[in-house]
Protein backbone atom coordinates (compact mmCIF):
# COMPACT_ATOMS: atom_id res chain seq x y z
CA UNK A 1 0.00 0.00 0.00
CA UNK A 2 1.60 3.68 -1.04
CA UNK A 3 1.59 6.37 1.75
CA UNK A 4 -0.59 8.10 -0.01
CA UNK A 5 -3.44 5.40 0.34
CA UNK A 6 -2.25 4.71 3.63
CA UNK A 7 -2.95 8.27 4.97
CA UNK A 8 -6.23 8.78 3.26
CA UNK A 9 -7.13 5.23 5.34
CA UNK A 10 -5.84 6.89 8.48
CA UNK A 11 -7.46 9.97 7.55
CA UNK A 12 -11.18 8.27 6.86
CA UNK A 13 -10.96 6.03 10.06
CA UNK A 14 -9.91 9.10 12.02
CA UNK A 15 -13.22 10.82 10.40
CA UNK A 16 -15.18 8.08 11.45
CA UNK A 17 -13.99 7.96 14.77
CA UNK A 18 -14.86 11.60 15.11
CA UNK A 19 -17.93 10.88 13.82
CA UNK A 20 -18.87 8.19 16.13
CA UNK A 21 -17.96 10.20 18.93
CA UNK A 22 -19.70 13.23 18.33
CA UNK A 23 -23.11 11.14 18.01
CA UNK A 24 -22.32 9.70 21.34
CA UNK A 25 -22.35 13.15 22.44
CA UNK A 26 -25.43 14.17 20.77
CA UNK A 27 -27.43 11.51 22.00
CA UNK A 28 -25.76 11.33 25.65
CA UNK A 29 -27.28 8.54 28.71
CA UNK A 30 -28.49 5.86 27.28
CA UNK A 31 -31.42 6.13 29.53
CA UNK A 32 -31.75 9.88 30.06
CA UNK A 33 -34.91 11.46 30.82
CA UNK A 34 -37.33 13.77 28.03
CA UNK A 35 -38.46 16.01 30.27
CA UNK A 36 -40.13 18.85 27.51
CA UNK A 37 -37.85 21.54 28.03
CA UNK A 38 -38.39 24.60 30.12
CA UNK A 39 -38.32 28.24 29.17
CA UNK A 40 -35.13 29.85 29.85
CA UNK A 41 -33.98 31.09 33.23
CA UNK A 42 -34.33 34.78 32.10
CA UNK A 43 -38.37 33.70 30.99
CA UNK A 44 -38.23 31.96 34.32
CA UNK A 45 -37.18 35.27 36.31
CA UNK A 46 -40.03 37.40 34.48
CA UNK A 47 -42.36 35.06 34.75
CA UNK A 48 -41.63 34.51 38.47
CA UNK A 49 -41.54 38.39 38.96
CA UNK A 50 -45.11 38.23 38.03
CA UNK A 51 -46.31 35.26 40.19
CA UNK A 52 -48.72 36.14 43.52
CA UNK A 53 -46.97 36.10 46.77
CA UNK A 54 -49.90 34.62 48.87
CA UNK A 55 -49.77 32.24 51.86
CA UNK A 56 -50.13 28.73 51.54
CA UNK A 57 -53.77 27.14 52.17
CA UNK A 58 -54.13 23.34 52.84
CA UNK A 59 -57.59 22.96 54.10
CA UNK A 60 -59.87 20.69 52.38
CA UNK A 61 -57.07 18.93 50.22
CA UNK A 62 -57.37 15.51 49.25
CA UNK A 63 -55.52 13.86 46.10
CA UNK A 64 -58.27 11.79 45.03
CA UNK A 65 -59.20 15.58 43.98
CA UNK A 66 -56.88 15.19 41.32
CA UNK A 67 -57.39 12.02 38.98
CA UNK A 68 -54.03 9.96 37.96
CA UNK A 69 -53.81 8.29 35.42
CA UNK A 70 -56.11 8.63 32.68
CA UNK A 71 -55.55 7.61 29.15
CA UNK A 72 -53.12 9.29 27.10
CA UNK A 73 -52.69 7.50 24.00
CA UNK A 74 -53.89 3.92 23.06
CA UNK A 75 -53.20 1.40 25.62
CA UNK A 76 -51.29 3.77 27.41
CA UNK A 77 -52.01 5.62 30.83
CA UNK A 78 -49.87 8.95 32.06
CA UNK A 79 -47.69 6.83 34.11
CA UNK A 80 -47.05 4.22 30.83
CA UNK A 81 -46.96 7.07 28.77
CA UNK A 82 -44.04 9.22 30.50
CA UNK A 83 -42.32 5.67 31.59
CA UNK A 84 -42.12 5.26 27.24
CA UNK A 85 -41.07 9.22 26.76
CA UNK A 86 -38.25 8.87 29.29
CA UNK A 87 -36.78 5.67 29.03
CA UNK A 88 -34.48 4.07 26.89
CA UNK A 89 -35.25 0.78 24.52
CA UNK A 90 -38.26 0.82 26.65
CA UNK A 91 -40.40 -2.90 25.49
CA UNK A 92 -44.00 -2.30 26.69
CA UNK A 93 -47.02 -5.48 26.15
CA UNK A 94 -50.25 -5.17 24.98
CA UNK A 95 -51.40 -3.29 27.70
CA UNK A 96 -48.59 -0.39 27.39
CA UNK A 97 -46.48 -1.90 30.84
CA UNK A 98 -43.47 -1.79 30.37
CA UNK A 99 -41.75 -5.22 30.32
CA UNK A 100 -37.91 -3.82 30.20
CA UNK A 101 -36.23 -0.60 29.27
CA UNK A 102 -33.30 1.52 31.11
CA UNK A 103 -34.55 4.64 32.79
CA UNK A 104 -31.93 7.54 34.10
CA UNK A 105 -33.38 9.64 37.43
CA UNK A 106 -32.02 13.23 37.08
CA UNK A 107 -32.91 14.02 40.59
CA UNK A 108 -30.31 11.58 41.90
CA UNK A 109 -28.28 10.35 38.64
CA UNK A 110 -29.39 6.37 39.21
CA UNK A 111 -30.02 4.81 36.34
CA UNK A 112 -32.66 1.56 36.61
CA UNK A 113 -33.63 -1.29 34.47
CA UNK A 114 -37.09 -2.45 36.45
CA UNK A 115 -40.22 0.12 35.82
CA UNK A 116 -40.77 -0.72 39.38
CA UNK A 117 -38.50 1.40 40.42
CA UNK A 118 -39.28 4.42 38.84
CA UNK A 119 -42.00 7.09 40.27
CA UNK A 120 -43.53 8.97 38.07
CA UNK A 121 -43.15 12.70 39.95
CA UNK A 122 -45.64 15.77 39.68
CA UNK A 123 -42.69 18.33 39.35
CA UNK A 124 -44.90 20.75 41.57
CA UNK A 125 -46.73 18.16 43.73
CA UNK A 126 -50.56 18.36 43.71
CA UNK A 127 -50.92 18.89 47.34
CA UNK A 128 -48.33 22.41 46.61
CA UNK A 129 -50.82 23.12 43.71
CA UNK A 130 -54.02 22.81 45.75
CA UNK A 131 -52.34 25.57 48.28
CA UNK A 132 -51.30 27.63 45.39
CA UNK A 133 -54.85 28.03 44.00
CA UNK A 134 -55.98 24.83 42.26
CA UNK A 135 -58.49 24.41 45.44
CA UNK A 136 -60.42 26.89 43.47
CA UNK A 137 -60.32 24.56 40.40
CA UNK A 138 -62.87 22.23 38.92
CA UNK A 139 -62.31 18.20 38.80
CA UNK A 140 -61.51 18.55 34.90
CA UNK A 141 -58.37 21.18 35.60
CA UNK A 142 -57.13 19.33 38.28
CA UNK A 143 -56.99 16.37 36.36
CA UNK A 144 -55.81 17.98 33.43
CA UNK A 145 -53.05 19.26 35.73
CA UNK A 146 -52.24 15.76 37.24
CA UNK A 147 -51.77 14.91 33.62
CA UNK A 148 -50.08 17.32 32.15
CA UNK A 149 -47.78 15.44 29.23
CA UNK A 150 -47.01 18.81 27.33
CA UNK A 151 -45.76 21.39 30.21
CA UNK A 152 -42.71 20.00 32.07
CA UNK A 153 -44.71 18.67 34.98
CA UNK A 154 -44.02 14.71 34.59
CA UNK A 155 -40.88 12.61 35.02
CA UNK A 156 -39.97 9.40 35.76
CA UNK A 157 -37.63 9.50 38.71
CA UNK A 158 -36.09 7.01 41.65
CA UNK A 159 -39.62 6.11 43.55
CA UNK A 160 -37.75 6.58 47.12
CA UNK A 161 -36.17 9.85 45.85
CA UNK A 162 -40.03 11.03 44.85
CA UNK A 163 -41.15 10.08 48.40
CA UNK A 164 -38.66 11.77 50.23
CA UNK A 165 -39.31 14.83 48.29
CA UNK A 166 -43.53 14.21 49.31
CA UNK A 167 -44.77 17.82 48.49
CA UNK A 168 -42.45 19.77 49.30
CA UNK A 169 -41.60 23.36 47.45
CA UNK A 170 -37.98 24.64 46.49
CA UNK A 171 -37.65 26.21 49.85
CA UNK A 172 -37.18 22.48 51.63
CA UNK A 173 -36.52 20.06 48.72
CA UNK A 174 -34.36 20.40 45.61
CA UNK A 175 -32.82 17.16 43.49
CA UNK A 176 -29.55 16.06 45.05
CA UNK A 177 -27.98 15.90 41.71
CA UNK A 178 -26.80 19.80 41.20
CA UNK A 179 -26.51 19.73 37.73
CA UNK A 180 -29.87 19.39 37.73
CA UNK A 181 -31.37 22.52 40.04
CA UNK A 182 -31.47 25.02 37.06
CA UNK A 183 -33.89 22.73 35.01
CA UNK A 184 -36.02 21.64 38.11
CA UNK A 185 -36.99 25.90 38.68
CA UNK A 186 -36.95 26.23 35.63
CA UNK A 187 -39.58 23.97 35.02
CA UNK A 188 -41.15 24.85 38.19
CA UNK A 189 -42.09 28.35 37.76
CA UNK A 190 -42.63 27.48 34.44
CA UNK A 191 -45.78 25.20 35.31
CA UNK A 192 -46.83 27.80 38.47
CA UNK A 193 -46.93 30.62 35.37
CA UNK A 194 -48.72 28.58 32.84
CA UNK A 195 -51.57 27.44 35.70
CA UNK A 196 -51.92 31.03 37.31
CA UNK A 197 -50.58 29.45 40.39
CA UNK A 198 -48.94 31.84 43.91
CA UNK A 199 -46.07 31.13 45.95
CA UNK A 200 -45.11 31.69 49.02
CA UNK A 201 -42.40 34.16 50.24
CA UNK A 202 -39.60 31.49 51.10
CA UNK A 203 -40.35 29.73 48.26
CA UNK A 204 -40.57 33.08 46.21
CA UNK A 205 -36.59 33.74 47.52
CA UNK A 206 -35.70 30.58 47.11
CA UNK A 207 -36.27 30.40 43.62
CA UNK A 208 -35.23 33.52 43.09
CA UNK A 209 -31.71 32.39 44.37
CA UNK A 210 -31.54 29.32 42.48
CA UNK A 211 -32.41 31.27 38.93
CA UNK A 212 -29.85 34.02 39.93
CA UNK A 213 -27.34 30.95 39.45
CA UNK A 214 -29.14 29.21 35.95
């Protein structure tokens, strides 16, 4: 073989290489999550500078007030349908459970292979929204909130890591996984915006804090 051809066979397999490693890259985890992505962190700020301070109102909260899951598509329920969206070579049966798949928590950064495992969290729980102003709601918007596939509301996480979060706001809970934080307030105020939903004061500052960093 000449140098010539020799180098242009260096130079190809060193294209390819490239090539293969920038679509690595691109397509990152191999069981990452598709949460729909939130408005920027300066549209977070405005929108959040136009949110209702107002203190928080429990009474008469119950989460049977908020139906989970209804049919999405198909076979598939909210929790099959978000357990598809976020996993990787997710196999579902006829019924839309899924059978095996790889699924990546951002909260925590575990990565599981057993739907099981996986929660499917209310990014702002339902319990925060019925303080916030969905008590005022009818049945249909609350379960169009609980159900929300289009706003970043829904992701499958670790189900121990969703329980220990329960419904707490940004002032008490935030994903362990740092990397992470911008995206969750993001998202959060996001969703409060969109629904017409208040927060609190320490909530108020601490997203305000955490966006000051995004």
């Amino acid at each position: 073989m000449s140098k010539f051809y020799a180098r242009r066979r260096l130079s190809i397999l060193g294209a390819l290489t490239a090539l293969i490693a920038s679509v690595a890259v691109l397509n990152g985890p191999t069981a990452s999550a598709a949460l729909p992505t939130p408005v920027s962190a300066a549209t977070a700020r405005s929108y959040l500078a136009s949110l209702t301070v107002a203190t928080e109102n429990r009474t008469g909260y119950n989460r049977d007030l908020f139906p989970t899951w209804i049919t999405i598509s198909g076979t598939c329920n909210t929790r099959e349908y978000i357990l598809k969206r976020d996993g990787s070579n997710v196999v579902t049966d006829s019924a839309c459970a899924a059978t095996s798949g790889s699924w990546y928590s951002p909260y925590d950064g575990a990565t599981w292979t057993a739907a099981s495992d996986l929660d499917i969290d209310h990014l702002v729980p339902l319990a925060e929204a019925w303080d916030s102003g969905a008590s005022a709601w009818t049945t249909a918007q609350r379960q169009a909130f609980a159900n929300d596939v289009t706003r970043p509301q829904l992701l499958a996480v670790t189900d121990n890591v969703n329980q220990s979060k329960g419904d707490q706001d940004p002032a008490t809970w935030m994903p362990s996984l740092t990397s992470y934080r911008c995206t969750y307030v993001r998202a959060w105020v996001q969703v409060k915006y969109y629904y017409g939903l208040s927060v609190d004061s320490a909530e108020k500052t601490a997203l305000t804090n955490y966006l000051a960093n995004c």
